[in-house]
N, C-alpha and C. Protein backbone atom coordinates (compact mmCIF):
# COMPACT_ATOMS: atom_id res chain seq x y z
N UNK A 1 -67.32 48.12 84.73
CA UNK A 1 -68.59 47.62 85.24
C UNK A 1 -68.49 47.36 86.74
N UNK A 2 -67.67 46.46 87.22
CA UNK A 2 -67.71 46.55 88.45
C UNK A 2 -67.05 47.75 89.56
N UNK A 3 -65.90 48.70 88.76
CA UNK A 3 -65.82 49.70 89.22
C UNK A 3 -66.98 50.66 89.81
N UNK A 4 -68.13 50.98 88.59
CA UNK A 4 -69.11 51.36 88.47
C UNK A 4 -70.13 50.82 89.38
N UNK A 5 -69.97 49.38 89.80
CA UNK A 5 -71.21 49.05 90.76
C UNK A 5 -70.40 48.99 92.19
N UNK A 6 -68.97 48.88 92.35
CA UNK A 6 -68.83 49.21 93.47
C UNK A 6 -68.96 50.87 94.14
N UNK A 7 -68.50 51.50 93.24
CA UNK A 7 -68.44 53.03 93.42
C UNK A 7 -70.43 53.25 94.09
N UNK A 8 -71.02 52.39 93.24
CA UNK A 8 -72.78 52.81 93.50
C UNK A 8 -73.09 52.23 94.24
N UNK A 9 -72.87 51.06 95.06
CA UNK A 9 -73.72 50.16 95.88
C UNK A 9 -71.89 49.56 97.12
N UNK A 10 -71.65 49.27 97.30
CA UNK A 10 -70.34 48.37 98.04
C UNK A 10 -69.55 49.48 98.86
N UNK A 11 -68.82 50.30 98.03
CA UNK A 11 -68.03 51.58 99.41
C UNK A 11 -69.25 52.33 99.71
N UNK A 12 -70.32 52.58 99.48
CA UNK A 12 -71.59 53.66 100.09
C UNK A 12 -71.73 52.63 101.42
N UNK A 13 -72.42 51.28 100.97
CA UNK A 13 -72.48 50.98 102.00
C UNK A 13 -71.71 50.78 103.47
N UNK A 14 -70.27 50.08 102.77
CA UNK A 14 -69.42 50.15 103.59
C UNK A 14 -68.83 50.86 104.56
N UNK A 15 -68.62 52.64 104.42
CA UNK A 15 -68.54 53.95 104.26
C UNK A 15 -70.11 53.78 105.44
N UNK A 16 -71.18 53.72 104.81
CA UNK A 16 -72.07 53.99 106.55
C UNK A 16 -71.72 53.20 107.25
N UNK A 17 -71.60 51.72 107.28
CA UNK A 17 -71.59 50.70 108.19
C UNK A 17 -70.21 51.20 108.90
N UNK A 18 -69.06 51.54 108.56
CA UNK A 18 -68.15 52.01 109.21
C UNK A 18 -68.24 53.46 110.05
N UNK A 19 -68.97 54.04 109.65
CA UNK A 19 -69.40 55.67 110.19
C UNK A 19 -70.30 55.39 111.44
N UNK A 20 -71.44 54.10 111.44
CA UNK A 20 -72.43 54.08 112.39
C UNK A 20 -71.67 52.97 113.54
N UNK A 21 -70.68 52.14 113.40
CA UNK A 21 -69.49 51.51 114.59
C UNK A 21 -69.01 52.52 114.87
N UNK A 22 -68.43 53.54 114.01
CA UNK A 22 -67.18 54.32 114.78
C UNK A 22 -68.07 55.41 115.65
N UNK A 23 -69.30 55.73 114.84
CA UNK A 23 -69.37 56.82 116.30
C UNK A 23 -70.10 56.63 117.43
N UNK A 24 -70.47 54.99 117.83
CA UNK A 24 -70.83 54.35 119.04
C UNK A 24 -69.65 54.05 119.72
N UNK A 25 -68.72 54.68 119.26
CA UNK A 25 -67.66 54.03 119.98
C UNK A 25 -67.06 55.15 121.01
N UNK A 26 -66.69 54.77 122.44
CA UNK A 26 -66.19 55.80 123.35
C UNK A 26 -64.89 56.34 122.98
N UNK A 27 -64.32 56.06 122.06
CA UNK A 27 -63.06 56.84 121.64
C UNK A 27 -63.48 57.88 120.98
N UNK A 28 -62.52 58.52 121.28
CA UNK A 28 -63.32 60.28 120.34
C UNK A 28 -62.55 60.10 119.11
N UNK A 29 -61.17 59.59 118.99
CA UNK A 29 -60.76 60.48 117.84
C UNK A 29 -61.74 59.02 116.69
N UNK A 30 -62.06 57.48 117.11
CA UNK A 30 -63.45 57.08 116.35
C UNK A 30 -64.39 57.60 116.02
N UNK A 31 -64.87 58.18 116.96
CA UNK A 31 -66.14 58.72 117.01
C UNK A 31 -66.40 59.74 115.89
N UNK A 32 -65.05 60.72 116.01
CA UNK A 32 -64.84 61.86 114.93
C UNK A 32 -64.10 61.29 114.04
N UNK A 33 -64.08 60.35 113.37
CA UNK A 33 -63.95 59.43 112.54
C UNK A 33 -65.19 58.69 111.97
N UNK A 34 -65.87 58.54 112.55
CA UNK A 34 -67.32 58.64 112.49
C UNK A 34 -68.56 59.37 111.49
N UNK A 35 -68.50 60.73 112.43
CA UNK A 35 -68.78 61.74 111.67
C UNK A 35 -68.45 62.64 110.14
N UNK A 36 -66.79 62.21 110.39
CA UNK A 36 -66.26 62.26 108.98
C UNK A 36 -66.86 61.20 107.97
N UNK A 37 -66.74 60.12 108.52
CA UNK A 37 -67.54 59.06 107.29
C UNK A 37 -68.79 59.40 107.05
N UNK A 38 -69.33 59.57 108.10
CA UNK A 38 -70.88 59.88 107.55
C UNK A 38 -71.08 60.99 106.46
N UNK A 39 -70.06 61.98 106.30
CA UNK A 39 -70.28 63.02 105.40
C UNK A 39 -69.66 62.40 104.15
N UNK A 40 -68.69 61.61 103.96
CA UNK A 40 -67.93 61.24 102.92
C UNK A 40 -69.75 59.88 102.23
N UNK A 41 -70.30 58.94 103.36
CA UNK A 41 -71.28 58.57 102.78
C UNK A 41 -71.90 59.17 102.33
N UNK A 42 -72.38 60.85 102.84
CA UNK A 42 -73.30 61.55 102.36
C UNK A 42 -73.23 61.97 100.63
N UNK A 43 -72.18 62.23 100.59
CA UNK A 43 -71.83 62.40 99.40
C UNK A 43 -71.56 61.35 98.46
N UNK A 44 -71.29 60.18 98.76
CA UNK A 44 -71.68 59.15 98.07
C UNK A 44 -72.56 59.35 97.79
N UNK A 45 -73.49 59.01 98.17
CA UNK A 45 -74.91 58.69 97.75
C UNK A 45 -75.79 59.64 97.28
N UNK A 46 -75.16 60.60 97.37
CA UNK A 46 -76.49 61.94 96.98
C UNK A 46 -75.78 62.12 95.51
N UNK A 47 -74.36 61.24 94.93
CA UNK A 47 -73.66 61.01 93.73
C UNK A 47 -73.07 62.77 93.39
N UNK A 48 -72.51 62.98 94.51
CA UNK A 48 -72.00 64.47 94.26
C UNK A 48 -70.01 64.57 94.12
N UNK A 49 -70.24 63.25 93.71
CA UNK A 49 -68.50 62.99 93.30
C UNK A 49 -68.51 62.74 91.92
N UNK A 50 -68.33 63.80 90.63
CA UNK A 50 -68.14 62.76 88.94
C UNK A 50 -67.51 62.02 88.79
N UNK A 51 -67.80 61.36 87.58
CA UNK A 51 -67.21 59.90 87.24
C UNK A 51 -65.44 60.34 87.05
N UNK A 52 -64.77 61.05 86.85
CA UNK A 52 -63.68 61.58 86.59
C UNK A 52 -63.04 61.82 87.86
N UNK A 53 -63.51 62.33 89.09
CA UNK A 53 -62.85 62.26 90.12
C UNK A 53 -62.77 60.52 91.10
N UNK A 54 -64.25 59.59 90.59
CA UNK A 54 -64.07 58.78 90.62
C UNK A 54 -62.75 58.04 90.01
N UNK A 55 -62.64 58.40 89.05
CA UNK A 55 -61.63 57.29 88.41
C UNK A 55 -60.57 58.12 88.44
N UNK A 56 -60.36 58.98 89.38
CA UNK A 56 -59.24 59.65 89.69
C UNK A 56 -58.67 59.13 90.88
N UNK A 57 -59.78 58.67 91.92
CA UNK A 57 -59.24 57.64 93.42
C UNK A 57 -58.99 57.01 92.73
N UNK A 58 -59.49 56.26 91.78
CA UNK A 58 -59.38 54.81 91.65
C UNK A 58 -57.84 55.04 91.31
N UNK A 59 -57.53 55.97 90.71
CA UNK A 59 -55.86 55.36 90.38
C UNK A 59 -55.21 55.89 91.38
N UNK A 60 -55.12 57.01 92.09
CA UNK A 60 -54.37 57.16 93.04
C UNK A 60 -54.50 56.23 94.08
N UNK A 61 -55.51 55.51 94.12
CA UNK A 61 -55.78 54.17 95.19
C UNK A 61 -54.19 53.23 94.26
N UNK A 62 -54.78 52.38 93.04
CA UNK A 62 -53.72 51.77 92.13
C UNK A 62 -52.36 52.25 92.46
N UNK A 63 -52.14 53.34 91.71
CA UNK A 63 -50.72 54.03 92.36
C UNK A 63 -50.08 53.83 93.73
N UNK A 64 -50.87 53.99 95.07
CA UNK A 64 -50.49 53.66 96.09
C UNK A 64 -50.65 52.01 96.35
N UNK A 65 -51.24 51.59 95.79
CA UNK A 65 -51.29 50.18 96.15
C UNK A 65 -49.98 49.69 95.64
N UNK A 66 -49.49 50.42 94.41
CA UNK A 66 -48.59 49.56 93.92
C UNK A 66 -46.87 50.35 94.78
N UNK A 67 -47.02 51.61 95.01
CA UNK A 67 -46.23 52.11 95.89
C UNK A 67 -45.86 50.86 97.21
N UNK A 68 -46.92 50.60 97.79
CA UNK A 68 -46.74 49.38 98.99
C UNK A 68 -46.57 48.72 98.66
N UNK A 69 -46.46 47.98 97.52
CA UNK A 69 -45.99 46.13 97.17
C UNK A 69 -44.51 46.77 96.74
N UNK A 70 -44.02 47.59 96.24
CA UNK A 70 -42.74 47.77 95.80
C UNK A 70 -41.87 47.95 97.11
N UNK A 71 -42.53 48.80 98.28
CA UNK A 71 -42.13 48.77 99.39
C UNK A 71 -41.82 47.32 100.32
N UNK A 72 -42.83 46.70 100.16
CA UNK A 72 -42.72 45.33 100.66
C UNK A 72 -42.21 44.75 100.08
N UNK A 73 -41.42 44.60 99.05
CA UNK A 73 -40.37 43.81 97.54
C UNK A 73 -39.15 44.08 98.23
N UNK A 74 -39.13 45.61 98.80
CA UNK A 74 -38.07 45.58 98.93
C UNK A 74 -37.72 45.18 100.23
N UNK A 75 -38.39 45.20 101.39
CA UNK A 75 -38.19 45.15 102.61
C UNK A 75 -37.96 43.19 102.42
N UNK A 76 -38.79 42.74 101.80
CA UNK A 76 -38.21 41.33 101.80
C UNK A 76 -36.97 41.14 101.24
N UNK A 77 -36.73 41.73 100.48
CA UNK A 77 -35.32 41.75 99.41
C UNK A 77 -34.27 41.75 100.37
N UNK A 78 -34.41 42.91 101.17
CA UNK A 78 -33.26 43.52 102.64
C UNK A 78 -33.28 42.12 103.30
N UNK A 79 -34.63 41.67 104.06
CA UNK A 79 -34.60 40.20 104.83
C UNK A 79 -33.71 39.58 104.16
N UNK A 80 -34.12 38.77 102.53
CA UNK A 80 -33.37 37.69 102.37
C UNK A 80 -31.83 37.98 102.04
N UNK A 81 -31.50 39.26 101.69
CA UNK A 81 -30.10 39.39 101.71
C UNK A 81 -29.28 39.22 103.21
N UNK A 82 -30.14 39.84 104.11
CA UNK A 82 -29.21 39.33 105.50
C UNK A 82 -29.03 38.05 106.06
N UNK A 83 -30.26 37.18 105.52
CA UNK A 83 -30.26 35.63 105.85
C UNK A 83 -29.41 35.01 104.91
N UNK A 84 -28.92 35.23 103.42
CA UNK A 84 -28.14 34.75 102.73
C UNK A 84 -26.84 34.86 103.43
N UNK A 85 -26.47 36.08 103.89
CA UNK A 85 -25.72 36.57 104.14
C UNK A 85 -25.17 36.05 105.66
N UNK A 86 -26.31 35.52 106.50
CA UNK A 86 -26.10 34.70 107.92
C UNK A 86 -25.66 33.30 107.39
N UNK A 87 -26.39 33.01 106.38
CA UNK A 87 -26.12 31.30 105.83
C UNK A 87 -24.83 31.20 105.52
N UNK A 88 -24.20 32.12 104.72
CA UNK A 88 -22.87 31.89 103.74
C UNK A 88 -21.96 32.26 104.96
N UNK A 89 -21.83 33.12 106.07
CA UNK A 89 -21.13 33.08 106.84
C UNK A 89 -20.23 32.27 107.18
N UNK A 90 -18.98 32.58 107.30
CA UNK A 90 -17.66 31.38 107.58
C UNK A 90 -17.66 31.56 109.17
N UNK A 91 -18.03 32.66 110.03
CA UNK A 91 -18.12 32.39 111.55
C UNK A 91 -19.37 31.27 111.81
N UNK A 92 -18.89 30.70 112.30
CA UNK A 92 -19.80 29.46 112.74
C UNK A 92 -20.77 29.75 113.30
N UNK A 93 -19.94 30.90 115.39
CA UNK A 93 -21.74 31.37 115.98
C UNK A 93 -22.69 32.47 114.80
N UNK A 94 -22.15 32.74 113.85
CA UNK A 94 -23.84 33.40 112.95
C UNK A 94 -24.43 32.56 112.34
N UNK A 95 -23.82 31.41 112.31
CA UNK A 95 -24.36 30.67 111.50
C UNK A 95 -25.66 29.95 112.64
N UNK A 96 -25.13 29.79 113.65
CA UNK A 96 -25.78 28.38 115.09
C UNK A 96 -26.35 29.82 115.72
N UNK A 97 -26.79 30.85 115.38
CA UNK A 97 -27.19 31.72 116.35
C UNK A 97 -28.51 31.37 116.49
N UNK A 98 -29.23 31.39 115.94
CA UNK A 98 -30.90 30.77 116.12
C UNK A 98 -30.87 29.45 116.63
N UNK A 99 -30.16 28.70 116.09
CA UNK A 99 -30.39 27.45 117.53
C UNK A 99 -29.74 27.71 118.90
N UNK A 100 -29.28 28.09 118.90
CA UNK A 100 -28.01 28.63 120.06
C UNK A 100 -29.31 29.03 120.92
N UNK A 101 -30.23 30.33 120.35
CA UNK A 101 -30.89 31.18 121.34
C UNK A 101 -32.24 30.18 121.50
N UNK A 102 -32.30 29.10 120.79
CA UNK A 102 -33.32 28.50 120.71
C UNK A 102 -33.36 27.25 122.11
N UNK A 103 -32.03 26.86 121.73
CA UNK A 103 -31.50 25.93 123.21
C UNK A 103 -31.36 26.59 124.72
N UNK A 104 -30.95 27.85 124.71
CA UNK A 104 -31.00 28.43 125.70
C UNK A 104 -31.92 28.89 126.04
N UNK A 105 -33.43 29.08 125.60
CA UNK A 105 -34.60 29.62 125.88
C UNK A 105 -35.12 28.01 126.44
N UNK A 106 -34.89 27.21 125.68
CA UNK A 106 -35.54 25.77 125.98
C UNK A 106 -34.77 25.08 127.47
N UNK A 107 -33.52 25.39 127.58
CA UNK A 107 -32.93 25.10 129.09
C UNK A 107 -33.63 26.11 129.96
N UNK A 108 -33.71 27.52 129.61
CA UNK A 108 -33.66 28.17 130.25
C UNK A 108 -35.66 27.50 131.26
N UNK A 109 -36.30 27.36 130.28
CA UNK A 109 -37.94 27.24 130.61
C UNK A 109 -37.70 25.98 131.51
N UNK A 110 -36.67 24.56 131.19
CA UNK A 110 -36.92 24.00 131.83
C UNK A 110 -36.54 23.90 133.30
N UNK A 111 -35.25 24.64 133.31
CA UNK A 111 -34.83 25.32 134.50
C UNK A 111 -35.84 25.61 135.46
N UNK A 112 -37.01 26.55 135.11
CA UNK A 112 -37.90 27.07 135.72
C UNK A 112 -39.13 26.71 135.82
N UNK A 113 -39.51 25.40 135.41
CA UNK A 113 -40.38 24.58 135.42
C UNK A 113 -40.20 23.52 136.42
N UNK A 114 -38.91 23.05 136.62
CA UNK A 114 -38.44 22.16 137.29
C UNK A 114 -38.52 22.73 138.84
N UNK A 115 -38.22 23.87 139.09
CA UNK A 115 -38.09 24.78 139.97
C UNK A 115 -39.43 25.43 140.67
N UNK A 116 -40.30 25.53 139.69
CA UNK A 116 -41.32 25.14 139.99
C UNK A 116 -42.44 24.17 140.25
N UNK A 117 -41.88 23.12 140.26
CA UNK A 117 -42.19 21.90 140.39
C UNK A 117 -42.05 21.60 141.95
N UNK A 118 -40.95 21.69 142.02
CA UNK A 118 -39.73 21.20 143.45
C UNK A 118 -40.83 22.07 144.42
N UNK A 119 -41.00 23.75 144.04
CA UNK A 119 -41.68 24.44 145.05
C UNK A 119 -43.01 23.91 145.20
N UNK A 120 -44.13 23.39 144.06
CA UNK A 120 -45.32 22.66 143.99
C UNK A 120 -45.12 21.48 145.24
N UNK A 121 -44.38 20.95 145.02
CA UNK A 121 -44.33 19.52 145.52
C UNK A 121 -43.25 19.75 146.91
N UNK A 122 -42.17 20.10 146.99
CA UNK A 122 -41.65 20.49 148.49
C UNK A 122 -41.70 21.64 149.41
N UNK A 123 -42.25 22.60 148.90
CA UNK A 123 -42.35 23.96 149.40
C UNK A 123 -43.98 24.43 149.37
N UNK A 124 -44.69 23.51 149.47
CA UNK A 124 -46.21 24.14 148.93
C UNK A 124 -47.26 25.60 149.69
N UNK A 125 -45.77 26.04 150.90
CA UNK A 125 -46.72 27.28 151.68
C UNK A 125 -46.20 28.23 150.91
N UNK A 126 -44.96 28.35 149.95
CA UNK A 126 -44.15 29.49 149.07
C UNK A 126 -45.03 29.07 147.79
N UNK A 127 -46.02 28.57 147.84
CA UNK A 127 -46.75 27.94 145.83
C UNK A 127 -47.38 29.15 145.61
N UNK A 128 -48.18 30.01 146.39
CA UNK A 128 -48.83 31.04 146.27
C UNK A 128 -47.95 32.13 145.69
N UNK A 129 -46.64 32.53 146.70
CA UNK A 129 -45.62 33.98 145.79
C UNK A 129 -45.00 33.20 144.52
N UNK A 130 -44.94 31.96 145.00
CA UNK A 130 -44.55 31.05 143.42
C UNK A 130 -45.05 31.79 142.20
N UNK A 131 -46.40 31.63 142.17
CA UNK A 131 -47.24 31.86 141.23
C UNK A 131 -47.53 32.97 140.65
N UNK A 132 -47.32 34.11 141.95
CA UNK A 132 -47.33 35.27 141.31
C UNK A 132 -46.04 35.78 140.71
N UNK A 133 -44.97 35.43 141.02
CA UNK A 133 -43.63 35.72 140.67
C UNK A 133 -43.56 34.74 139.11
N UNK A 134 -44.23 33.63 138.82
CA UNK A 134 -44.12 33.58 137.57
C UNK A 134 -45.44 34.29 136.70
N UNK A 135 -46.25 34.69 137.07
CA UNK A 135 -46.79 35.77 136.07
C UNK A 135 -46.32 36.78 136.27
N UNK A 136 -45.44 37.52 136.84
CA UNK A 136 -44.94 38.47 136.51
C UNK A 136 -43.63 38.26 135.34
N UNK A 137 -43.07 37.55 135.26
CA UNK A 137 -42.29 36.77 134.31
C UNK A 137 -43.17 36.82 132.65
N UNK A 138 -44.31 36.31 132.70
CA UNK A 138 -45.32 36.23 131.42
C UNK A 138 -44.31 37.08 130.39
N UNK A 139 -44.64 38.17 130.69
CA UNK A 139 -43.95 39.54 129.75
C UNK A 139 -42.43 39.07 129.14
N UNK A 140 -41.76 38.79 129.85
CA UNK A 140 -40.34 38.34 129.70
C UNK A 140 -39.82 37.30 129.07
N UNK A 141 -41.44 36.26 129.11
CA UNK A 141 -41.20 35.29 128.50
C UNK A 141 -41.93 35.01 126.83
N UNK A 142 -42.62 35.89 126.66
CA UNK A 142 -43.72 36.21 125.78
C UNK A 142 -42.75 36.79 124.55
N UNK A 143 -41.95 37.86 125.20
CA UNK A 143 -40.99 38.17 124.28
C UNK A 143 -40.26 37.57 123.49
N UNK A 144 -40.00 36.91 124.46
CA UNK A 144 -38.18 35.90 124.42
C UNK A 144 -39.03 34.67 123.35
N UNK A 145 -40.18 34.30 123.67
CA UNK A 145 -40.83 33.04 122.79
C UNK A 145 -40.71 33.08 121.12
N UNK A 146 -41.80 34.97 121.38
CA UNK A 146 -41.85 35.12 120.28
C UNK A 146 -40.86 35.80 119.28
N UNK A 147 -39.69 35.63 119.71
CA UNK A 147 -38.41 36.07 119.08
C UNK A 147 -38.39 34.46 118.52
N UNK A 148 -37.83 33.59 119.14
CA UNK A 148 -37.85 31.96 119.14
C UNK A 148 -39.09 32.11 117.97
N UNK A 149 -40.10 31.99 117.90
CA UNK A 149 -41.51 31.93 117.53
C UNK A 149 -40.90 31.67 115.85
N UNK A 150 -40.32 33.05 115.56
CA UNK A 150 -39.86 33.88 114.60
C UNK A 150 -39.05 33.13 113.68
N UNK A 151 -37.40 32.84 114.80
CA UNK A 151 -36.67 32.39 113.84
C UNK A 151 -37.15 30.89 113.66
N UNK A 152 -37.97 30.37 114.31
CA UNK A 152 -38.40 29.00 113.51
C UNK A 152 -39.31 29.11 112.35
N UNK A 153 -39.85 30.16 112.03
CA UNK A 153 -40.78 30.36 111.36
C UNK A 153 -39.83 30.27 110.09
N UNK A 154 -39.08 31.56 110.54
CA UNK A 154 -37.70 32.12 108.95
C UNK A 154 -37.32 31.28 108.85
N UNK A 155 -37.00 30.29 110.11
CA UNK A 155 -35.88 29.53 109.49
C UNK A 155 -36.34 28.09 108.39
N UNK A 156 -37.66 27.47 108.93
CA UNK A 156 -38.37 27.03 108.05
C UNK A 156 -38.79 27.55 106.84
N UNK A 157 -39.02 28.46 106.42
CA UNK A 157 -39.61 29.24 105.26
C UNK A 157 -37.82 29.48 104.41
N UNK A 158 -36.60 29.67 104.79
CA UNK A 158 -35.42 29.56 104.46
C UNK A 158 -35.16 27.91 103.61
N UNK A 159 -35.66 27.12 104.67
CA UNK A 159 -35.69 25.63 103.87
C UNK A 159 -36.51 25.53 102.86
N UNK A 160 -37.51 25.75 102.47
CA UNK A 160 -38.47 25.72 101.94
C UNK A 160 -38.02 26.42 100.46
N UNK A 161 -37.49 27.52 100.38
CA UNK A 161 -37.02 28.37 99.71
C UNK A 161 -35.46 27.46 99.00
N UNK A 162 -35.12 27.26 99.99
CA UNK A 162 -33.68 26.52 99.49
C UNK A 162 -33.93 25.07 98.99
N UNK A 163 -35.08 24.65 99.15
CA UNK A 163 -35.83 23.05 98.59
C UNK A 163 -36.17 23.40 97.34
N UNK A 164 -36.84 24.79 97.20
CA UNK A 164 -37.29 25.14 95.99
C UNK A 164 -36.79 25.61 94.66
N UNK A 165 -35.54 26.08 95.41
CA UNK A 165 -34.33 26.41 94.57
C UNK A 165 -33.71 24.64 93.76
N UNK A 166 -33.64 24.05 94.67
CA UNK A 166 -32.67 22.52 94.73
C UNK A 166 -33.55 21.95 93.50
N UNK A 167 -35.08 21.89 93.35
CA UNK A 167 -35.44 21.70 92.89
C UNK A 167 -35.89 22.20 91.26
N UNK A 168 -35.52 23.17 90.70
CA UNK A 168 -35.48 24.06 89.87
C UNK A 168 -34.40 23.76 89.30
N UNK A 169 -33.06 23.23 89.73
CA UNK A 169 -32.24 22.98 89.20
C UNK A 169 -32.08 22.04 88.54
């Protein structure tokens, strides 16, 4: 039933509303992305697809959907084996490596805050190349954050996981 009313009313629509953005759009290979939808709507709606090729996407949609969660099962599987595998470590720096890079990003900012400070406040005719010399930095630092960003993220979601375990027991 709802297969049936999405197939008739929900991807038709969807299918134009996506065909009439993409080909206002100045990108060509959109645009001709566009035009392709509009024919794939066309045929929606004029119902020139049978119910059998219908429920023939529908499973090769299923099939691939389930292709990507097995893919992503495993790609997490790989993650948590290398983080088990950083935890149980008997070398100490794999173990302190995420705080390690975490302290040195955090000296490192204040280093250059301070430094920029000193130039704010004792150097204020150099505040101008100051300023541009730290947005050119942005990039360098954007990286470096969101590496940091990361392992606080894992490394929280690691606790969380290991709370959940503690608790199960």
């Amino acid at each position: 039933m709802l297969s049936a009313t999405l197939t008739s009313t929900g991807i038709p629509f969807l299918v134009s509303t996506l065909s009439k953005i993409f080909k206002q759009s100045k990108n060509t290979v959109l645009s001709n992305a566009g035009v392709v939808l509009e024919e794939v709507s066309d045929v929606l709606q004029k119902g020139k697809i049978s119910e059998e090729e219908q429920k023939e996407a529908h499973r090769h949609l299923e099939e691939m959907l389930k292709i990507e969660q097995e893919n992503q099962s495993k790609q997490l599987s790989e993650i948590n084996q290398s983080l088990r595998a950083e935890v149980s470590s008997d070398d100490p720096y794999v173990r302190r490596m995420r705080p390690t890079f975490g302290y040195i990003m955090a000296l490192t900012w204040m280093a250059q805050m301070l430094a920029v400070a000193y130039v704010m406040v004792f150097e204020t005719a150099n505040a101008g190349l100051l300023i541009e010399a730290i947005g050119a930095l942005s990039p360098i630092w954007g990286v470096g954050l969101s590496v940091l960003g990361i392992y606080v993220y894992k490394r929280s979601e690691d606790k969380k996981v290991y709370k959940e375990t503690l608790d199960k027991t």
